[in-house]
N, C-alpha and C. Protein backbone atom coordinates (compact mmCIF):
# COMPACT_ATOMS: atom_id res chain seq x y z
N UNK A 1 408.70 155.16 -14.68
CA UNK A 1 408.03 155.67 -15.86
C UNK A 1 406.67 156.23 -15.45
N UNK A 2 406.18 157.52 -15.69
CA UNK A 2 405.07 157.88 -15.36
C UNK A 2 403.57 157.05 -16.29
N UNK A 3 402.35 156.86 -15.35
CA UNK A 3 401.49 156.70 -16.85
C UNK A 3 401.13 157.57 -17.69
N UNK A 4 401.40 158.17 -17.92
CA UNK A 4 401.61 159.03 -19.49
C UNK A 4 402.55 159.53 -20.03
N UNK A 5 403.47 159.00 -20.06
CA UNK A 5 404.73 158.57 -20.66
C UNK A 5 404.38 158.55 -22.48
N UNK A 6 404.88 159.79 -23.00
CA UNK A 6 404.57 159.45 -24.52
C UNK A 6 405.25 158.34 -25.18
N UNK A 7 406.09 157.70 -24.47
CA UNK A 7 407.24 156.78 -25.72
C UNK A 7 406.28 155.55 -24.76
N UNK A 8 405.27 155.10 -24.16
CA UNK A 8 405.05 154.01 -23.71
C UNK A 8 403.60 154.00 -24.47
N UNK A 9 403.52 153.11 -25.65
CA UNK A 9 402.57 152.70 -26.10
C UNK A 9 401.55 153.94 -27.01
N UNK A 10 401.94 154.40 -26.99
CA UNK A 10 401.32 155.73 -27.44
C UNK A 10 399.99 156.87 -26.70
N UNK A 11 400.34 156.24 -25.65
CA UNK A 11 399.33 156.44 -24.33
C UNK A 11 398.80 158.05 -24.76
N UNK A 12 399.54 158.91 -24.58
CA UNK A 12 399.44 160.51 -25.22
C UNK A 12 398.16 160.39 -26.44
N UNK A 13 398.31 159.93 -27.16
CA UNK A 13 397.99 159.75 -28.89
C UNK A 13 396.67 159.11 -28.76
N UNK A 14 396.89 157.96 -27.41
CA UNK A 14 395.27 157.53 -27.34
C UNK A 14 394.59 158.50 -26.62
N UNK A 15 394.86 159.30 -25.69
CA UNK A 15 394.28 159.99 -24.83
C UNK A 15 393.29 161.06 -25.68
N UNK A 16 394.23 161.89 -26.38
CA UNK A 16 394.02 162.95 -27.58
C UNK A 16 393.16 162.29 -28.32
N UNK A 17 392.93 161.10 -29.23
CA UNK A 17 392.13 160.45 -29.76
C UNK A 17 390.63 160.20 -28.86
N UNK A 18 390.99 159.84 -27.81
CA UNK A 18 389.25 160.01 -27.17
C UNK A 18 389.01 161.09 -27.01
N UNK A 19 390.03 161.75 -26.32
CA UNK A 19 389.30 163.73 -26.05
C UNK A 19 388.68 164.22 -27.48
N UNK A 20 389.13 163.96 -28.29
CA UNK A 20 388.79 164.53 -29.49
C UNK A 20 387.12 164.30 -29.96
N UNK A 21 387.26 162.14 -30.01
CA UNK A 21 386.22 161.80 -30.25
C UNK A 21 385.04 162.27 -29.06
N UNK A 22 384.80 162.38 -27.80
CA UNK A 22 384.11 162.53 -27.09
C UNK A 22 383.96 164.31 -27.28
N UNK A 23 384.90 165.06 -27.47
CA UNK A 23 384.29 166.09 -28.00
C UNK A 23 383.35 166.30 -28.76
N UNK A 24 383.79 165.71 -30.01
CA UNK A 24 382.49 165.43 -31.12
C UNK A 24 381.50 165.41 -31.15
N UNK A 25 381.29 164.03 -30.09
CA UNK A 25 379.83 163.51 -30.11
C UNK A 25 379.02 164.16 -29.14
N UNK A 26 379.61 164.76 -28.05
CA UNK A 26 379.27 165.73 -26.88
C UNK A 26 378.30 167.36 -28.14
N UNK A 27 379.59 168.15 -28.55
CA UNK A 27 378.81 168.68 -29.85
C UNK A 27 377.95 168.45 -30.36
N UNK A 28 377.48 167.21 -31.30
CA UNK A 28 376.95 167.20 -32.01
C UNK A 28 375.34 166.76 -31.31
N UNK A 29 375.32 166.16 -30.00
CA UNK A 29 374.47 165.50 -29.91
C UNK A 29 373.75 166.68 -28.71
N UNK A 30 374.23 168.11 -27.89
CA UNK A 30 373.78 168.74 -27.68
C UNK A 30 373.06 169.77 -28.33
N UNK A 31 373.42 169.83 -29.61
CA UNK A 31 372.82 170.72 -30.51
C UNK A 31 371.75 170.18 -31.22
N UNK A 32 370.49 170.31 -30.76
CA UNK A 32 369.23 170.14 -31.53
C UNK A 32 369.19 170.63 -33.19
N UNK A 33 368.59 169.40 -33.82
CA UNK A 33 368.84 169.43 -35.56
C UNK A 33 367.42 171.00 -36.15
N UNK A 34 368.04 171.62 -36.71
CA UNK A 34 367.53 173.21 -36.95
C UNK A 34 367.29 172.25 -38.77
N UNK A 35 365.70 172.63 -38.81
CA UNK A 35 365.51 172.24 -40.25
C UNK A 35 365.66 173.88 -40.87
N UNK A 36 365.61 173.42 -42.37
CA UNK A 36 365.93 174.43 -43.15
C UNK A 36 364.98 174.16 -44.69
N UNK A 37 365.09 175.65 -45.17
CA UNK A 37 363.92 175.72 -46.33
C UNK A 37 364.41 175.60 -47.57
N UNK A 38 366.01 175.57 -47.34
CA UNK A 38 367.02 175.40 -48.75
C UNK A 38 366.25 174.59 -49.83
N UNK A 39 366.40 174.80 -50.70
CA UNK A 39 366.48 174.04 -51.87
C UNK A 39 367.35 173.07 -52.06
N UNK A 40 366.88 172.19 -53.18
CA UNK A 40 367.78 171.27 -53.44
C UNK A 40 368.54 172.06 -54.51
N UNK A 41 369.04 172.37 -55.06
CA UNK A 41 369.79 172.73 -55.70
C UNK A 41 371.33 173.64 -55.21
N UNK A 42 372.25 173.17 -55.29
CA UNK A 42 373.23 173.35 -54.43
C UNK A 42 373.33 175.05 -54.96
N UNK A 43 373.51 175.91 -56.16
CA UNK A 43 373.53 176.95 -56.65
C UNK A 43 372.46 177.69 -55.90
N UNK A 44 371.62 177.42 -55.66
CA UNK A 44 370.30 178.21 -55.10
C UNK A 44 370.67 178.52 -53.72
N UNK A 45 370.98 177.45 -52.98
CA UNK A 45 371.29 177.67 -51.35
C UNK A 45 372.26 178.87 -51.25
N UNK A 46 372.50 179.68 -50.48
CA UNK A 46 373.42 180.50 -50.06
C UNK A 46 373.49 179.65 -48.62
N UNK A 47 374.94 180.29 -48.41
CA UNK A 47 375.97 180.25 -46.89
C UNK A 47 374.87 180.98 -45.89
N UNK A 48 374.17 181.94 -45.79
CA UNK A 48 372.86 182.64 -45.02
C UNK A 48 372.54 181.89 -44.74
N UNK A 49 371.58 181.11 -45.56
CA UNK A 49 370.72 180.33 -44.95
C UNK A 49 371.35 179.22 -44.16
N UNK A 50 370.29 178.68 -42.92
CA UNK A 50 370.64 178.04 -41.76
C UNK A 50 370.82 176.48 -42.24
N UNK A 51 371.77 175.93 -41.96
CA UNK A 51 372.22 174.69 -42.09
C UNK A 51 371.56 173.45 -41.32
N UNK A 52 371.09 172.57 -41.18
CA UNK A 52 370.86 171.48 -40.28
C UNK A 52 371.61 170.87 -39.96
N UNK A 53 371.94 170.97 -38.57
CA UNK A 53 373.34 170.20 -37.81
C UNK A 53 373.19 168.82 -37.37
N UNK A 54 374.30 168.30 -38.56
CA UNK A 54 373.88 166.76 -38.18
C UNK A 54 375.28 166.15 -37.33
N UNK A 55 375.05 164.93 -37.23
CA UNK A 55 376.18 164.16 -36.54
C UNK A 55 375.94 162.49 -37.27
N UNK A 56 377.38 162.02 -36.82
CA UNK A 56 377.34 160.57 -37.65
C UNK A 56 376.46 159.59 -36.95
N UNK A 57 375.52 159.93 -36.05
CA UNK A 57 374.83 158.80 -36.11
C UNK A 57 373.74 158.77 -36.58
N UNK A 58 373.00 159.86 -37.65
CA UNK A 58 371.84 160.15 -38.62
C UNK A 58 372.54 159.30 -39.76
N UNK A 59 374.03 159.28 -40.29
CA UNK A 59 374.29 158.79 -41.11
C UNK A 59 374.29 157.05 -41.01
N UNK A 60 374.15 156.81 -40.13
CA UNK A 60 373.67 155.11 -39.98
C UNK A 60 372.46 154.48 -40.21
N UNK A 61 371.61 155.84 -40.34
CA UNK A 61 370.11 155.23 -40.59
C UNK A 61 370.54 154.76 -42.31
N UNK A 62 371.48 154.67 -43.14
CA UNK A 62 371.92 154.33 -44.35
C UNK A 62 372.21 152.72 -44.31
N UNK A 63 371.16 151.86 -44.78
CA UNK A 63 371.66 150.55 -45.07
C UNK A 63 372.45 150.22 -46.33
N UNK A 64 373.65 150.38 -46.12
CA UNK A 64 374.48 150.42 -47.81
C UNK A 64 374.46 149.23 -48.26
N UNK A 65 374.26 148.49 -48.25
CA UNK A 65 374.23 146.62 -48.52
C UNK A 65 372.67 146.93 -49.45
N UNK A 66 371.36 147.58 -48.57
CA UNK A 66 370.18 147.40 -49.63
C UNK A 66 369.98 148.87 -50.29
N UNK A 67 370.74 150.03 -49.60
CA UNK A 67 370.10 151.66 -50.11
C UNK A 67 369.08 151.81 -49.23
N UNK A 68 368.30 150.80 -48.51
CA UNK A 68 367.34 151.58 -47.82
C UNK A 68 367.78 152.82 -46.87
N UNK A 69 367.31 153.65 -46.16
CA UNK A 69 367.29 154.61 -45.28
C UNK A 69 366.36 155.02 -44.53
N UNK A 70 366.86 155.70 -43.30
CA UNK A 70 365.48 156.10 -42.43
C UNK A 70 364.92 157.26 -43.00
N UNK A 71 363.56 157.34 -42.28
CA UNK A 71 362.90 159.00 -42.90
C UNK A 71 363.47 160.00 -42.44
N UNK A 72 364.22 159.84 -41.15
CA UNK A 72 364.84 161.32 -40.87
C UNK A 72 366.33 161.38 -41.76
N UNK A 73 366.78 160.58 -42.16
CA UNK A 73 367.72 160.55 -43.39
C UNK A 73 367.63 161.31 -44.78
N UNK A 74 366.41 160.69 -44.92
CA UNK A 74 365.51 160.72 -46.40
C UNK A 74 365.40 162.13 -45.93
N UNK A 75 365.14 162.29 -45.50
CA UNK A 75 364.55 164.02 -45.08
C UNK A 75 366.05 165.22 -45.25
N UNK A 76 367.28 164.38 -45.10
CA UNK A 76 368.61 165.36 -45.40
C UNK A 76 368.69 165.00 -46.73
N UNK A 77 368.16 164.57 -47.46
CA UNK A 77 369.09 163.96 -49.06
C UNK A 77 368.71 165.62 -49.78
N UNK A 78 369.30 166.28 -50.12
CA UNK A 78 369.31 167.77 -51.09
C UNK A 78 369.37 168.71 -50.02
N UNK A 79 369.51 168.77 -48.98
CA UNK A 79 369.36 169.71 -47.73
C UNK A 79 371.01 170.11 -47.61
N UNK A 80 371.09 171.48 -47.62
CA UNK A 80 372.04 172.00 -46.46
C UNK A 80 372.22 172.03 -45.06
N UNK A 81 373.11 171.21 -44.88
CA UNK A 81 374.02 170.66 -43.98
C UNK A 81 375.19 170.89 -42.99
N UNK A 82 375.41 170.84 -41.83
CA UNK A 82 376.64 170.95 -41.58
C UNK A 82 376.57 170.02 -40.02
N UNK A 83 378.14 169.52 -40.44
CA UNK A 83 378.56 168.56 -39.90
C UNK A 83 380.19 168.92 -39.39
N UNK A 84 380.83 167.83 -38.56
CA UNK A 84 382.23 168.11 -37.93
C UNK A 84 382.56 166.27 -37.86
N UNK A 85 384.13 166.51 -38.71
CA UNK A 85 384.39 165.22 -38.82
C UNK A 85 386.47 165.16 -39.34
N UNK A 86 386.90 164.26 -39.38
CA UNK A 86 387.91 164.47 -39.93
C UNK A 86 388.31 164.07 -41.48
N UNK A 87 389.25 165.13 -41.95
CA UNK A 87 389.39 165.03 -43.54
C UNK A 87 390.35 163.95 -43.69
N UNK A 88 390.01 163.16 -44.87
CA UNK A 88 391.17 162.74 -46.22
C UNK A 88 391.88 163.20 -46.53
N UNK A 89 392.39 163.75 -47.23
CA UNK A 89 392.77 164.42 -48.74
C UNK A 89 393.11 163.31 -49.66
N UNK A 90 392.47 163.02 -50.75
CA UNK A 90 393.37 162.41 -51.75
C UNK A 90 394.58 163.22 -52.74
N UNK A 91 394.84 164.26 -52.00
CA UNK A 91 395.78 164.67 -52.46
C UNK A 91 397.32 164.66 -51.70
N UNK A 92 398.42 164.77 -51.53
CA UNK A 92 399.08 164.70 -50.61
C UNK A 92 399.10 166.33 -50.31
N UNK A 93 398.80 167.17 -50.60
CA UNK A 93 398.67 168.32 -49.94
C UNK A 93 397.67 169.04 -49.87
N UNK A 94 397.37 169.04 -49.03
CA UNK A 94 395.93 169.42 -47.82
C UNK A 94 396.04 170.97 -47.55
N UNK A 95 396.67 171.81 -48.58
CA UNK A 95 396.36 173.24 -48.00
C UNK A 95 395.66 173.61 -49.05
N UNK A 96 395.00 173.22 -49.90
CA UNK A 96 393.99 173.53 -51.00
C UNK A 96 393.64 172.74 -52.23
N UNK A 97 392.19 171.72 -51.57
CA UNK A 97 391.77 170.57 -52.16
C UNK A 97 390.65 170.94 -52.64
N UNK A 98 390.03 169.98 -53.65
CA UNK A 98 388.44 170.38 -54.11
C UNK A 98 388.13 169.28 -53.69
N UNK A 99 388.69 168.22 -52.99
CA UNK A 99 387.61 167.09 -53.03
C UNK A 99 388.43 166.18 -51.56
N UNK A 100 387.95 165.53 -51.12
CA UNK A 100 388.24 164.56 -49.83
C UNK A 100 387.09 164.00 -49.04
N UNK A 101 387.67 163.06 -48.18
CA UNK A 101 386.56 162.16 -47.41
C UNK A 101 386.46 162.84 -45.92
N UNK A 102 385.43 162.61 -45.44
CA UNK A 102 385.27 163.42 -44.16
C UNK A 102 384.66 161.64 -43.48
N UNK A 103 385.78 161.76 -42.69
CA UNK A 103 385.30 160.62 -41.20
C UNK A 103 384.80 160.96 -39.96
N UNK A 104 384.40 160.32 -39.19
CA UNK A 104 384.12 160.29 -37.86
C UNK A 104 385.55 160.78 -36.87
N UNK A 105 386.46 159.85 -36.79
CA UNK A 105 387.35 159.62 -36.20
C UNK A 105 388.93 159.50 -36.92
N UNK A 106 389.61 160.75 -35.92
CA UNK A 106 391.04 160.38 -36.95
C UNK A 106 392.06 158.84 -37.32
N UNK A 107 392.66 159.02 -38.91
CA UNK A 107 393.20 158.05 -39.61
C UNK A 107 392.05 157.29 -40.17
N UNK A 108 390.87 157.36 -40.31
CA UNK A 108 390.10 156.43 -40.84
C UNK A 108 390.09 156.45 -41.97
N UNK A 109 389.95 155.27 -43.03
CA UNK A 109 390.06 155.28 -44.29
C UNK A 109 391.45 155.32 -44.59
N UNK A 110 392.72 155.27 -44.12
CA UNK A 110 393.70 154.82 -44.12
C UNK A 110 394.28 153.96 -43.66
N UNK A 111 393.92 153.25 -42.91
CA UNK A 111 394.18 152.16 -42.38
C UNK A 111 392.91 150.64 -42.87
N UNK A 112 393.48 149.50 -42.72
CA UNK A 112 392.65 148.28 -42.94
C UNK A 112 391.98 147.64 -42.41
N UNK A 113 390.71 147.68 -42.27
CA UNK A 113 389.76 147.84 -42.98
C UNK A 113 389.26 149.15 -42.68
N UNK A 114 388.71 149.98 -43.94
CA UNK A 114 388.19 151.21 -43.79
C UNK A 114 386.78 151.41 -43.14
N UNK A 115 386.22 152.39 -43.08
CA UNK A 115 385.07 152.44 -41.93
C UNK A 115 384.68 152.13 -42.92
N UNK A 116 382.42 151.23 -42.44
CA UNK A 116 381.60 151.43 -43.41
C UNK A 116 381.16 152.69 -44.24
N UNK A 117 380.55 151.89 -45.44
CA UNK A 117 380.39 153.45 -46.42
C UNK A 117 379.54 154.24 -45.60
N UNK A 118 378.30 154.19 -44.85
CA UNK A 118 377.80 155.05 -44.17
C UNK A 118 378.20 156.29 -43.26
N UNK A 119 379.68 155.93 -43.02
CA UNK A 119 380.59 156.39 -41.93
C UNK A 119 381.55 157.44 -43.04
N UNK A 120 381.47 157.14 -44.20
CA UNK A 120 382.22 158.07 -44.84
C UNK A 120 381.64 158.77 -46.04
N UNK A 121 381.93 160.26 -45.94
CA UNK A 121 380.96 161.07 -46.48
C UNK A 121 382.24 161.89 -47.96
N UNK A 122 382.07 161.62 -49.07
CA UNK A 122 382.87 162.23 -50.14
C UNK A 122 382.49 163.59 -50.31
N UNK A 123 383.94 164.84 -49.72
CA UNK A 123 382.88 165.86 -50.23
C UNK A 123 383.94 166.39 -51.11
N UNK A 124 383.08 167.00 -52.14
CA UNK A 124 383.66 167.91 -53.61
C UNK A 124 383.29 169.21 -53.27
N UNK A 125 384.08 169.98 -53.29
CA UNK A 125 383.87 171.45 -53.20
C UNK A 125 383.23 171.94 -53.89
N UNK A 126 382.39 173.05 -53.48
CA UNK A 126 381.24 173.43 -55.22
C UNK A 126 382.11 174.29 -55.64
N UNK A 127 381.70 174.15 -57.37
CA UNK A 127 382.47 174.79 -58.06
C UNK A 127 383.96 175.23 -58.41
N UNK A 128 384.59 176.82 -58.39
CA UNK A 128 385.89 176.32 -57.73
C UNK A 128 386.19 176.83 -56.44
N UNK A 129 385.45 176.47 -55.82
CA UNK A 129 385.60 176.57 -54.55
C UNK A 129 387.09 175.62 -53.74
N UNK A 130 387.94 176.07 -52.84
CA UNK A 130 389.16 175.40 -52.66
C UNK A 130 389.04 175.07 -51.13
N UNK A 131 389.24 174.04 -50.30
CA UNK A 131 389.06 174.21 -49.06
C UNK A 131 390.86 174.14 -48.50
N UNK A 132 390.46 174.70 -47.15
CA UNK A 132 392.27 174.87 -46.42
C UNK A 132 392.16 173.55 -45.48
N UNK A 133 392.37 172.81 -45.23
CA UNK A 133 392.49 171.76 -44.25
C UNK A 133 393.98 171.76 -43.62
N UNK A 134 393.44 171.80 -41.86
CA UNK A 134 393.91 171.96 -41.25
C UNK A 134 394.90 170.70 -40.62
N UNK A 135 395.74 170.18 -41.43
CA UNK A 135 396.18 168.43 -41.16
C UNK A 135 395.23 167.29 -40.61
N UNK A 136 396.06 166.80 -39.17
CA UNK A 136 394.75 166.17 -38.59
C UNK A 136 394.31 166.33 -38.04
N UNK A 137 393.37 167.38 -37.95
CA UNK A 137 392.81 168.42 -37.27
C UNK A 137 391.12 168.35 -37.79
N UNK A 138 390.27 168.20 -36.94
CA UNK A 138 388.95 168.21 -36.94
C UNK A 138 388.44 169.44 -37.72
N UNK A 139 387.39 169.55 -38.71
CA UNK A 139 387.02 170.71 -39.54
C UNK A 139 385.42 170.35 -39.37
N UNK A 140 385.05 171.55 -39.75
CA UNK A 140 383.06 171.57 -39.84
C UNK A 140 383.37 171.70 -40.94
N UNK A 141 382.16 171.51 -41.71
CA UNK A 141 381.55 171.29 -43.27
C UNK A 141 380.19 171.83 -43.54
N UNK A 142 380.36 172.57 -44.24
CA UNK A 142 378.78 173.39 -44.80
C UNK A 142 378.58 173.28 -46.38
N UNK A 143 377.42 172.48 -46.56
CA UNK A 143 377.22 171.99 -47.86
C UNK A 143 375.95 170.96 -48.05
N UNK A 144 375.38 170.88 -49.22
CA UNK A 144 374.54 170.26 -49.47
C UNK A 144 374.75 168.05 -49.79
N UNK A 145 373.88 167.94 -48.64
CA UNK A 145 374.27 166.53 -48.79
C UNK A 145 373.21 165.63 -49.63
N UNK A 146 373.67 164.57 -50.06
CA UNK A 146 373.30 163.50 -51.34
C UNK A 146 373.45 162.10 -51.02
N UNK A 147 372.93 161.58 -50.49
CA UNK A 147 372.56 159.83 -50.04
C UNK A 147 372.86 159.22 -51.56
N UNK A 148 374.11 159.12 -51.96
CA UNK A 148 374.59 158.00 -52.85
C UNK A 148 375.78 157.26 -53.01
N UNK A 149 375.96 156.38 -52.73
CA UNK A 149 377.37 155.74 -53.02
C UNK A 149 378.03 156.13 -53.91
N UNK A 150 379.30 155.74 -54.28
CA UNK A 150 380.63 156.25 -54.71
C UNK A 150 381.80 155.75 -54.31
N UNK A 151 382.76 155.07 -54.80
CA UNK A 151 383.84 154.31 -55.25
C UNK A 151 385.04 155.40 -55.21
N UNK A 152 386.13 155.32 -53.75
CA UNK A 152 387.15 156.12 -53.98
C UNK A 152 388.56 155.37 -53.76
N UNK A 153 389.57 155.90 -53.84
CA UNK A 153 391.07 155.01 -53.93
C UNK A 153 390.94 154.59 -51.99
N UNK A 154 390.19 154.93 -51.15
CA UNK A 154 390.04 154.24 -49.71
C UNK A 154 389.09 153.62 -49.79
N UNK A 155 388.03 153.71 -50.73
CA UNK A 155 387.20 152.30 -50.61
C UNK A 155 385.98 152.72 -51.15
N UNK A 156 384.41 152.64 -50.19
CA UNK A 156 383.49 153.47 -50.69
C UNK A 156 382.24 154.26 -49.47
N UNK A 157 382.04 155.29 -49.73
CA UNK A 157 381.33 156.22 -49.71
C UNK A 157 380.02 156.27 -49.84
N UNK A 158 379.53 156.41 -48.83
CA UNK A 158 377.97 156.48 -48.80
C UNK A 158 376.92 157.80 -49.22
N UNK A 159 377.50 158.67 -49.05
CA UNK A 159 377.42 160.51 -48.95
C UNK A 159 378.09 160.90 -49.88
N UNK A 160 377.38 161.84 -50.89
CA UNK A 160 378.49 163.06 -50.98
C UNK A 160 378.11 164.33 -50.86
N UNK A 161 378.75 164.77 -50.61
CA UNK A 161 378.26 166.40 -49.59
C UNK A 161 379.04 167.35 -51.18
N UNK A 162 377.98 168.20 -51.05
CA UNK A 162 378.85 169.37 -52.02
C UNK A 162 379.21 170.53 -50.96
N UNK A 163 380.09 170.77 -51.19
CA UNK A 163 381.06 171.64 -49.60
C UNK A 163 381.08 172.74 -50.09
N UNK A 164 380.24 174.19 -49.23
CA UNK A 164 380.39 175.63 -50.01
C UNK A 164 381.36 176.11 -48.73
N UNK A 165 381.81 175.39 -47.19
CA UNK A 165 382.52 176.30 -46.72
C UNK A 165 383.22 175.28 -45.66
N UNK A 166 384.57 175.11 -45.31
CA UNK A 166 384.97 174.34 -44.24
C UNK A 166 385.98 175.07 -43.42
N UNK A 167 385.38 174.78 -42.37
CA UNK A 167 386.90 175.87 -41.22
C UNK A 167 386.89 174.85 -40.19
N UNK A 168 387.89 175.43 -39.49
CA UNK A 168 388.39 174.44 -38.62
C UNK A 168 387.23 174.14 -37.48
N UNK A 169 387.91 172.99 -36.65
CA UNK A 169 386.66 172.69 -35.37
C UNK A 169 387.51 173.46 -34.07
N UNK A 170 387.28 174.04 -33.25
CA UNK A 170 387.17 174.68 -32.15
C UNK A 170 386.80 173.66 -30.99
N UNK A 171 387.58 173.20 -30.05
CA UNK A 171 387.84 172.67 -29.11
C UNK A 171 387.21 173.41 -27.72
């Protein structure tokens, strides 16, 4: 049996699962955070203007047990945003949703126990805006984010991002 043998343990499935995750964080953590002059108001921001590229470990400065947060946190709450993470859908079909959870790492929030709320970000599409999600497939997110909890059928939510644009992630 070779070691990477797909029918032995799912060896393939883990492999793809770190390449993926180490992609991510490789991304996110080479790209210096670009502030922006957006408004808070999600209607006001346009897609033009420059986004601040975050990654999930700004979202940990979130103590969900007290609400406290760090200042460079406090500093994204009404800001346009963009981030790369994997989708939910609470819908069973994922080719045009207004609303889902964006994780760190694929299957999360489906399985038991779900990540902390900090780790999971609820985003609603603005307006009627429809997003295409690409299965389980990594997507970026451009949208205005909101430091508040929220209660969903996977558990709860620390974030909710209002989403004006999501396309796929590029490997």
């Amino acid at each position: 049996m070779l070691p990477l043998d797909p029918t032995r343990h799912g060896t393939l499935y883990s492999v793809r699962l770190f390449l993926i995750a180490l992609v991510v964080l490789l991304t996110a953590s080479w790209s210096a955070p670009r502030t922006t002059t957006a408004g808070t108001e999600e209607a006001t921001q346009k897609l033009s203007d420059d986004p601040t590229l975050i990654d999930w470990r700004i979202l940990r400065g979130l103590n969900y047990r007290t609400g406290e947060r760090t200042e460079d946190l406090e500093a994204l709450n009404g800001k346009l945003v963009k981030m790369v993470g994997f989708p939910v859908p609470f819908e069973d079909w994922a080719s045009n949703v207004t609303e889902f959870l964006l994780v760190p790492y694929e299957g999360a929030c489906v399985h038991t126990p779900p990540p902390p709320p900090h780790q999971v970000v609820w985003v609603q599409m603005y307006g009627s805006t429809r997003a295409s999600l690409p299965g389980m497939s990594p997507v970026w997110i451009e949208g205005t984010l909101h430091i508040e909890m929220g209660d969903n059928v996977y558990g709860q939510a620390g974030f909710r991002l209002v989403g004006m644009k999501v396309y796929p992630f590029r490997y």
